[in-house]
Protein backbone atom coordinates (compact mmCIF):
# COMPACT_ATOMS: atom_id res chain seq x y z
CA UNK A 1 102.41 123.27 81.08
CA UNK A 2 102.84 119.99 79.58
CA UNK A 3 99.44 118.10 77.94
CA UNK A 4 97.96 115.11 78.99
CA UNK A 5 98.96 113.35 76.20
CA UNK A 6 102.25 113.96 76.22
CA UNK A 7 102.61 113.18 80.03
CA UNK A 8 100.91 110.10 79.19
CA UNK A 9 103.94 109.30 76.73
CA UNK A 10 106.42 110.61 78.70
CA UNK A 11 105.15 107.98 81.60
CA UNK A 12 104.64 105.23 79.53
CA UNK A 13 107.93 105.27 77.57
CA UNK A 14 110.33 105.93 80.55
CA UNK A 15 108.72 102.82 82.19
CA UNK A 16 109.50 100.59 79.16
CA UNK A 17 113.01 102.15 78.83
CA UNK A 18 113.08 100.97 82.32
CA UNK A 19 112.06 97.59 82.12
CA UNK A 20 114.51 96.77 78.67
CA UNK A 21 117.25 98.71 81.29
CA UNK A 22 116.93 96.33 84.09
CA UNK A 23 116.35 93.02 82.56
CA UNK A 24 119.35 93.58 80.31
CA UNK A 25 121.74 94.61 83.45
CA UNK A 26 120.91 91.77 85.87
CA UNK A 27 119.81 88.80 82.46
CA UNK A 28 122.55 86.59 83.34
CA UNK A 29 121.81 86.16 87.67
CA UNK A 30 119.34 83.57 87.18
CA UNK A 31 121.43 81.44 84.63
CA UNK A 32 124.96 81.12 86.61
CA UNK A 33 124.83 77.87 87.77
CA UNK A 34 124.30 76.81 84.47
CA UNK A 35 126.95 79.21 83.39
CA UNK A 36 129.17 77.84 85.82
CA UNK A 37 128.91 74.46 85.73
CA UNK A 38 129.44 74.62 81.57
CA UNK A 39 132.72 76.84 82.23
CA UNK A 40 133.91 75.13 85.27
CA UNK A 41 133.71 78.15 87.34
CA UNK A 42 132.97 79.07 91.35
CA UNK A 43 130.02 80.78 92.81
CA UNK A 44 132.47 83.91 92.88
CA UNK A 45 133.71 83.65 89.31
CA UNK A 46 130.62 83.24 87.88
CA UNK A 47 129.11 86.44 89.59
CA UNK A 48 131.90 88.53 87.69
CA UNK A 49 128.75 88.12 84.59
CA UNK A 50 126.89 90.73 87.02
CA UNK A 51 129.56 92.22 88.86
CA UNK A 52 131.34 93.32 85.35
CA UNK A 53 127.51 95.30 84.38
CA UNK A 54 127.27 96.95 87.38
CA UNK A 55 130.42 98.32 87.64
CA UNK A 56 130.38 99.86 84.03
CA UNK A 57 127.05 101.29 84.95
CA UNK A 58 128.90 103.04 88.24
CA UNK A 59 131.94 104.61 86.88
CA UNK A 60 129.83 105.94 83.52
CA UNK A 61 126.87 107.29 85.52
CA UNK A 62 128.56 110.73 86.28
CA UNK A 63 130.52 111.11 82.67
CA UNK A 64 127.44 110.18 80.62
CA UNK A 65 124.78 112.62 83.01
CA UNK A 66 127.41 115.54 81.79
CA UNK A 67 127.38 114.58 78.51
CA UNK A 68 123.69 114.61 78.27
CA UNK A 69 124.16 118.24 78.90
CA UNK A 70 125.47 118.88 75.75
CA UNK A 71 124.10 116.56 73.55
CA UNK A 72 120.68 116.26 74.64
CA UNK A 73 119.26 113.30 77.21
CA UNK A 74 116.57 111.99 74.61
CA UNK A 75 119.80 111.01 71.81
CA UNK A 76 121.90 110.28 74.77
CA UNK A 77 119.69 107.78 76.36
CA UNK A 78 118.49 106.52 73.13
CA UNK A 79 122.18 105.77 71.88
CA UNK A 80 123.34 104.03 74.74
CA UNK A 81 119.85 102.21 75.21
CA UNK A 82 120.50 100.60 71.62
CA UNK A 83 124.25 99.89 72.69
CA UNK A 84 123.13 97.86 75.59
CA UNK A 85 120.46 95.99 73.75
CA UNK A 86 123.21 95.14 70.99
CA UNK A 87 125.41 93.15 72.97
CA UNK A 88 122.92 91.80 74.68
CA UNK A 89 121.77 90.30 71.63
CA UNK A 90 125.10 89.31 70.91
CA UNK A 91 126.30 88.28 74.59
CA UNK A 92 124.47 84.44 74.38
CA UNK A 93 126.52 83.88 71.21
CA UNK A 94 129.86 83.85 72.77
CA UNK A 95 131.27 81.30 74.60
CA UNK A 96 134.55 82.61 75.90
CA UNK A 97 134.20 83.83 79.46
CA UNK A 98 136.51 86.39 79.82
CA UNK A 99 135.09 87.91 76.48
CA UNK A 100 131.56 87.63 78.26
CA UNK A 101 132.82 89.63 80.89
CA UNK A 102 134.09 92.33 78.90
CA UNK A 103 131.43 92.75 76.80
CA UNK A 104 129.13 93.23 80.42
CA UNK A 105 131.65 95.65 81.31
CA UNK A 106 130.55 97.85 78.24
CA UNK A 107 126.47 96.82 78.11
CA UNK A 108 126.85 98.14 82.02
CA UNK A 109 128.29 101.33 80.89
CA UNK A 110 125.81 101.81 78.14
CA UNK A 111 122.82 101.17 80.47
CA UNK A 112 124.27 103.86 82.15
CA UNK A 113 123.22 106.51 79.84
CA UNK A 114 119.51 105.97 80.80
CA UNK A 115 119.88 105.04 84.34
CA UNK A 116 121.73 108.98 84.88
CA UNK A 117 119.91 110.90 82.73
CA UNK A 118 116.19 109.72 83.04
CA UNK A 119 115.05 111.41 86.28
CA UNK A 120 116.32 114.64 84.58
CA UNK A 121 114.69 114.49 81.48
CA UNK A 122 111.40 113.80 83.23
CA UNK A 123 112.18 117.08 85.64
CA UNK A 124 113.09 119.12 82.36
CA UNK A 125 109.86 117.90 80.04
CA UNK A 126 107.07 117.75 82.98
CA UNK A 127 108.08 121.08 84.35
CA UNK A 128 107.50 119.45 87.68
CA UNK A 129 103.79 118.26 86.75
CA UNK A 130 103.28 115.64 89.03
CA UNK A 131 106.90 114.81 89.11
CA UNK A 132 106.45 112.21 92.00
CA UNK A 133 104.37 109.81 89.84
CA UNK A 134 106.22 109.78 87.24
CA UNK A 135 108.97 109.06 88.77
CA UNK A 136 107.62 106.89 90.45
CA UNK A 137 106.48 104.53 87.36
CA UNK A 138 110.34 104.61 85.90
CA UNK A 139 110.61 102.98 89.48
CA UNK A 140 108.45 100.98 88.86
CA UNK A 141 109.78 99.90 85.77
CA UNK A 142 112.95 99.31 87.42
CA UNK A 143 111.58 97.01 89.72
CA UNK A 144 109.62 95.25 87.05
CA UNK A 145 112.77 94.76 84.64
CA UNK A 146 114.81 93.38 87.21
CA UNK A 147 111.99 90.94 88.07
CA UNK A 148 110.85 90.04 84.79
CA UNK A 149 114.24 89.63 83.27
CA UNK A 150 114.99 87.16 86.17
CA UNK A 151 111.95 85.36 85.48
CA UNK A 152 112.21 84.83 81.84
CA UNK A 153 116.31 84.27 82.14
CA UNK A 154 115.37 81.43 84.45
CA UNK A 155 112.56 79.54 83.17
CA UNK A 156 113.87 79.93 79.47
CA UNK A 157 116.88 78.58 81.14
CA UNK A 158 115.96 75.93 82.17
CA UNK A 159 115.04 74.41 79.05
CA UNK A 160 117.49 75.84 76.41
CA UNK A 161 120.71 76.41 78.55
CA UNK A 162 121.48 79.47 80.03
CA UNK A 163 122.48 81.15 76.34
CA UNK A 164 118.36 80.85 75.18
CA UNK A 165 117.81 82.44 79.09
CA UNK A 166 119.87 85.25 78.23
CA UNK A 167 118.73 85.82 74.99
CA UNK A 168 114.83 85.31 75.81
CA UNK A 169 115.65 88.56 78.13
CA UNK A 170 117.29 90.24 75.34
CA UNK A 171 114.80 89.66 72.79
CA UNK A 172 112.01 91.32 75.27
CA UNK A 173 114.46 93.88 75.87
CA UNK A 174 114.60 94.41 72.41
CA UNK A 175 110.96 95.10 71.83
CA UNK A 176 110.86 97.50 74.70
CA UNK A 177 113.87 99.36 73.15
CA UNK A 178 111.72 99.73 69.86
CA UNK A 179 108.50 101.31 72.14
CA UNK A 180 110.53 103.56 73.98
CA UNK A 181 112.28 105.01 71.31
CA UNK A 182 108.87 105.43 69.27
CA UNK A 183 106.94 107.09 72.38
CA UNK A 184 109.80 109.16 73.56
CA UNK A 185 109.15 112.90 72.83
CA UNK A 186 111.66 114.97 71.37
CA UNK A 187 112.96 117.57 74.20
CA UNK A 188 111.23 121.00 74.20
CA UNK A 189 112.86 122.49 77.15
CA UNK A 190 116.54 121.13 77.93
CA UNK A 191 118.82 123.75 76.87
CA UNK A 192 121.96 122.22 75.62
CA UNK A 193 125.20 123.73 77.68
CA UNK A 194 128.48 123.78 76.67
CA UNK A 195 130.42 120.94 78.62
CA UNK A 196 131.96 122.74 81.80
CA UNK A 197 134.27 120.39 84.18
CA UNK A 198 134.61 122.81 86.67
CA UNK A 199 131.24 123.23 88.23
CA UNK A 200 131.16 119.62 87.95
CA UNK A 201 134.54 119.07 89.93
CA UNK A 202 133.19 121.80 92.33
CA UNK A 203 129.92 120.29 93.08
CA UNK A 204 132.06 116.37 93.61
CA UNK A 205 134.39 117.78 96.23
CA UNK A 206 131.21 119.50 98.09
CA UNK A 207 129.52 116.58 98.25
CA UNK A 208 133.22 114.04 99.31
CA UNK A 209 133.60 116.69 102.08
CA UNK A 210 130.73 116.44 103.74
CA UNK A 211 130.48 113.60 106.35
CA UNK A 212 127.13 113.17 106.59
CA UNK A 213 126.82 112.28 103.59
CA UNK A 214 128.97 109.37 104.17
CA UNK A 215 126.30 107.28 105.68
CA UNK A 216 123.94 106.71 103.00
CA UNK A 217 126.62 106.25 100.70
CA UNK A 218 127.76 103.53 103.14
CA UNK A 219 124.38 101.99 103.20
CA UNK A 220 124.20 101.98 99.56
CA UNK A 221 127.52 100.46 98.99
CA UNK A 222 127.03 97.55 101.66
CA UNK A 223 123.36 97.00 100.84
CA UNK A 224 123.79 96.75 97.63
CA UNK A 225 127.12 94.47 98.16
CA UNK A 226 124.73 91.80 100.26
CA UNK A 227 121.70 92.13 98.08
CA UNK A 228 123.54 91.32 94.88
CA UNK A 229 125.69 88.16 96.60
CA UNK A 230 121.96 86.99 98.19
CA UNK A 231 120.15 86.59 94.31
CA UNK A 232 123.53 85.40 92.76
CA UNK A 233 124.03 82.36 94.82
CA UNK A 234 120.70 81.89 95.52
CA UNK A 235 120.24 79.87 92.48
CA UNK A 236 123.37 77.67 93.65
CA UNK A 237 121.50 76.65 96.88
CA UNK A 238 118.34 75.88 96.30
CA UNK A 239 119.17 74.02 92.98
CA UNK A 240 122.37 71.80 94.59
CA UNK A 241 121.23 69.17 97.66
CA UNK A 242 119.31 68.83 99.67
CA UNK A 243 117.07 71.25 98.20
CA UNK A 244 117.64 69.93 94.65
CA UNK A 245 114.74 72.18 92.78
CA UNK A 246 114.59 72.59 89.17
CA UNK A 247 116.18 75.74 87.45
CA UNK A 248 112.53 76.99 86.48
CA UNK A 249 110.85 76.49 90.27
CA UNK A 250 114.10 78.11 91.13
CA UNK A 251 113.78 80.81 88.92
CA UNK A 252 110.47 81.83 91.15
CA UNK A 253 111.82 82.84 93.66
CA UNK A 254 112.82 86.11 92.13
CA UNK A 255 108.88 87.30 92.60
CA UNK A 256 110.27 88.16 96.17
CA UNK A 257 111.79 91.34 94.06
CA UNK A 258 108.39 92.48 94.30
CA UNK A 259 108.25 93.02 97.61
CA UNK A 260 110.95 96.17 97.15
CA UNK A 261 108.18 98.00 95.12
CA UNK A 262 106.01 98.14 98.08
CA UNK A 263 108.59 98.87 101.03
CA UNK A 264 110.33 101.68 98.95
CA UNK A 265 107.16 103.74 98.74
CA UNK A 266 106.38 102.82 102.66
CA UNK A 267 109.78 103.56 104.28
CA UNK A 268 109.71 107.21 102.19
CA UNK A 269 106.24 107.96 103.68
CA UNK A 270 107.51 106.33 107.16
CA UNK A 271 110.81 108.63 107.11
CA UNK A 272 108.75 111.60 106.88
CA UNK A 273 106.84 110.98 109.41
CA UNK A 274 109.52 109.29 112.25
CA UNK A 275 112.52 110.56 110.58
CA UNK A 276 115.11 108.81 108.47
CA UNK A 277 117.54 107.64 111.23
CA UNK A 278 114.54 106.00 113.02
CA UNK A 279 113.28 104.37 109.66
CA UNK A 280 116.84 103.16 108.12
CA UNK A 281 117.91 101.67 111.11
CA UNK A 282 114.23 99.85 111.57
CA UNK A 283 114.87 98.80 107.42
CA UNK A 284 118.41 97.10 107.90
CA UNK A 285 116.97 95.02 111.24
CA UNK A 286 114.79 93.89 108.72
CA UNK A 287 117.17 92.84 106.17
CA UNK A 288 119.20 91.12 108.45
CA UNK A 289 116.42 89.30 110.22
CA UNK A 290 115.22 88.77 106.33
CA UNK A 291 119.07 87.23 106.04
CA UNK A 292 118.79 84.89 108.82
CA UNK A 293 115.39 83.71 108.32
CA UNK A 294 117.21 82.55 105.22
CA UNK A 295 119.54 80.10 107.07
CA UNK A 296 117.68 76.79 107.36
CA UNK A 297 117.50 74.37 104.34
CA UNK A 298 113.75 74.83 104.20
CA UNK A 299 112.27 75.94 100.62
CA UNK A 300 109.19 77.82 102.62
CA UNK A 301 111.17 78.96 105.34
CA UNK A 302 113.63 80.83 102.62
CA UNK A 303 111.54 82.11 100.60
CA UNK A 304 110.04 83.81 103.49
CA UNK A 305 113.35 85.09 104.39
CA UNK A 306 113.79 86.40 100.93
CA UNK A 307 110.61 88.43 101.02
CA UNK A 308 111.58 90.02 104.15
CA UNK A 309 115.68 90.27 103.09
CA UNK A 310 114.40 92.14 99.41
CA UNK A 311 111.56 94.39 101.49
CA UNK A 312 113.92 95.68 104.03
CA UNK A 313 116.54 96.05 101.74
CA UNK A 314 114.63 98.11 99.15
CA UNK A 315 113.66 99.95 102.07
CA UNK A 316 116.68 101.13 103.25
CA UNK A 317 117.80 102.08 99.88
CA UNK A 318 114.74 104.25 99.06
CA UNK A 319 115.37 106.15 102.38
CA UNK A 320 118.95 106.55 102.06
CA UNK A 321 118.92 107.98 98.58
CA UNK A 322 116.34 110.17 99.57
CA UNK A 323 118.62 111.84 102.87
CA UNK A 324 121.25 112.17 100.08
CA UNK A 325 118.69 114.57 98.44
CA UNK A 326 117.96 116.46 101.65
CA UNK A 327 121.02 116.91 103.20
CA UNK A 328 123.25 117.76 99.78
CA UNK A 329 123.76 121.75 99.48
CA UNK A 330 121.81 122.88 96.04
CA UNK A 331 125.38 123.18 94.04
CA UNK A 332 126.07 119.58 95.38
CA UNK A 333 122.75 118.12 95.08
CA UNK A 334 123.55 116.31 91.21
CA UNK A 335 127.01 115.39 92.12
CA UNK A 336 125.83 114.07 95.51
CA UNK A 337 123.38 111.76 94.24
CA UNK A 338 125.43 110.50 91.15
CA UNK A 339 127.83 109.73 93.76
CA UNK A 340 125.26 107.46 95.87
CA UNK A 341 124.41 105.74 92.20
CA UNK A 342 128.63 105.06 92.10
CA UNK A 343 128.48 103.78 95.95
CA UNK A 344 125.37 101.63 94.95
CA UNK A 345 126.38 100.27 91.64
CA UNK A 346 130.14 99.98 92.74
CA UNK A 347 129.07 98.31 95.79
CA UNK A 348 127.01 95.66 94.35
CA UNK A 349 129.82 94.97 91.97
CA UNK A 350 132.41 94.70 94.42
CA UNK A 351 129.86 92.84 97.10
CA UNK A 352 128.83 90.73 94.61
CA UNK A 353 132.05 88.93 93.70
CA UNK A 354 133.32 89.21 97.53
CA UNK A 355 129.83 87.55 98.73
CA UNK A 356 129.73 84.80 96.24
CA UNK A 357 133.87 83.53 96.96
CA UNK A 358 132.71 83.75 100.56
CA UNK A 359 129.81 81.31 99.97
CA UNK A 360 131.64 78.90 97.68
CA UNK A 361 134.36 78.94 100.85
CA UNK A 362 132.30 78.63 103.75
CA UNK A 363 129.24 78.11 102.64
CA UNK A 364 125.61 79.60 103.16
CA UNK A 365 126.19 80.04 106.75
CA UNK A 366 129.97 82.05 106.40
CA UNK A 367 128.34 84.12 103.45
CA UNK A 368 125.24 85.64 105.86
CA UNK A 369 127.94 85.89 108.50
CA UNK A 370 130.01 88.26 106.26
CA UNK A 371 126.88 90.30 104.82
CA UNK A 372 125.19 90.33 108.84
CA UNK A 373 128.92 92.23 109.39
CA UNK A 374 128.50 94.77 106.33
CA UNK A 375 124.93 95.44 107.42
CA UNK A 376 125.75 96.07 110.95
CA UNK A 377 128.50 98.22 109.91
CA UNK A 378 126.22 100.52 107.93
CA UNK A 379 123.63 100.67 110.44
CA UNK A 380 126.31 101.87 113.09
CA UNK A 381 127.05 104.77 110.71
CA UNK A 382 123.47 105.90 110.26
CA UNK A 383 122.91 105.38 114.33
CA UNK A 384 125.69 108.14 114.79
CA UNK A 385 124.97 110.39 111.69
CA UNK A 386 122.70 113.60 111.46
CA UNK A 387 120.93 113.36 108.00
CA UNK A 388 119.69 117.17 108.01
CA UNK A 389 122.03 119.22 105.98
CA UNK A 390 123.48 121.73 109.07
CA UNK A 391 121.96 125.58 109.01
CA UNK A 392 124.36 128.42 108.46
CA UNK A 393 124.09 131.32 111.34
CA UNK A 394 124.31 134.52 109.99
């Protein structure tokens, strides 16, 4: 039975880790026009600063949870922690793009190391101990990083160029980095394992060869891919004519992040209740009314949107990684959900860049076309899916 006190720790320093996590991985968004109009670049090139994280963070996710396993998940998500806050504290010092890029490529794959392995660490050290809460601060914490980083990136920004906006988020990062690492305890019931490939190659193929799976991964990948092109270019429109506001006033707007801490915990209460199918589907009507809502050049009227876009999304993706959890076989159930990380991460990566040459070629109104497409598509998959995992008959 784990002690207060050490619960209390636990809690506490998984929601900093959290924080430093997400305001690292997403510290550039709020600074690309800046970025973009110093380097020359489009809407699209410029989102390669986020895309590049993001897609580190997918294709490490599954390597580094393994290698936790033999390592340990308190050194593994300390090291990689301190990896990511490095370059981030070197990232507004270098003013070659390409070189930007790369070194997001490897901050995203460090971040990684935490994002995999935290929700097992917690499982292993609270011996299931009120296992929702918990989890549900680091979620919070999530929520809060990507929000705060934002925030600080953009106001920051606005003043000192978008290198003192990146490196306002990394110095915060930094002193979160330094908490969690001091309030982390040591591991006292993970027992280190040999690394073994083939349960691991077992468990993927499980979970690629079952179809209904494929839904959630789908609304992971083209959530994701519309909510990351939505805050990217965001900043482009409401800072170029007519709209014309300031970087910082811009730089607001990302307080509509908030409203994904409150839908997530709704829609999984909702989904038990009416069932997932109902609930997605009900989520991505939202986003996309949330997306539309978005389409006149009204300040109120899209920040309203924004709310309702960010809600519905974080919605959906709360009850979609959730059905992954239920309907995954028990040998599948790790690989199956590091899977939805790599169609969530990877889609945001690749959505991202897509989205943002779509707006800078057509425009606000092509862009919600093309994401209004990707939505429907994944809500057509979850209207003819069965999320229960099938019962075998003896």
């Amino acid at each position: 039975m784990v002690s207060a006190g050490r619960l209390r720790r636990i809690r506490f320093a998984l929601l900093l880790g959290a924080l430093a996590l997400f305001a690292l991985l997403y510290a550039p968004q709020p600074v690309l026009p800046q970025l973009a109009g110093e380097y020359g670049l489009s809407p699209g090139a410029a989102a390669l600063l986020v895309s590049a994280a993001t897609l580190g963070l997918a294709v490490s996710a599954i390597p580094l949870g393994t290698l936790s396993e033999a390592v340990g998940r308190r050194r593994t998500m300390i090291t990689t922690l301190v990896i990511a806050e490095v370059l981030g504290l070197v990232l507004p010092w270098v003013h070659s793009f390409p070189l930007m890029v790369g070194l997001r490529l490897v901050q995203g794959a460090a971040v990684a190391g935490l994002a995999a392995v935290a929700t097992a660490y917690l499982a292993d050290e609270t011996g299931g101990v009120r296992l929702g809460t918990t989890v549900g601060l680091y979620v919070a914490g999530t929520t809060i990083g990507g929000m705060t980083g934002r925030l600080l990136g953009g106001i920051v920004g606005d003043f000192w160029g978008w290198s003192g906006g990146v490196l306002a988020v990394a110095l915060l990062a930094a002193v979160c980095t330094v908490a969690f690492i001091a309030l982390l305890p040591p591991e006292q019931h993970h027992q280190r394992q040999p690394l073994r490939w083939k349960p691991l190659l077992g468990g993927l193929g499980a979970a690629l060869r079952d179809p209904g799976l494929y839904p959630p991964y789908l609304v992971a990948a083209l959530g994701m891919g519309s909510f990351v092109t939505v805050y990217n270019v965001l900043g482009f429109r409401i800072t170029a004519p007519p709209l014309l506001l300031p970087p910082a006033l811009a730089a607001l707007a990302f307080l509509a992040y908030a409203a994904g801490t409150v839908t997530s915990a709704l829609a999984g209460r909702a989904a038990d209740r009416w069932g997932r199918v109902r609930v997605l589907l009900t989520s991505l009507v939202v986003t996309v009314a949330g997306l539309l809502l978005m389409l006149p050049d009204s300040v109120p009227v899209i920040l309203i949107g924004l709310v309702i876009f960010t809600g519905g999304f974080f919605g959906a993706h709360s009850v979609a990684n959730g059905w992954v959890g239920t309907r995954a076989s028990k040998a599948a159930r790790g690989q199956a959900s590091a899977l939805y990380q790599l169609a969530y991460y990877g889609g945001g990566s690749v959505g991202g860049v897509l989205g943002g040459i779509a707006y800078g070629a057509w425009g606000w109104s092509g862009m919600t076309l093309l994401l209004t497409t990707w939505l429907t598509l994944a809500g057509l998959a979850v209207l003819f899916s069965r999320p229960q995992r099938p019962t075998t008959q003896p």
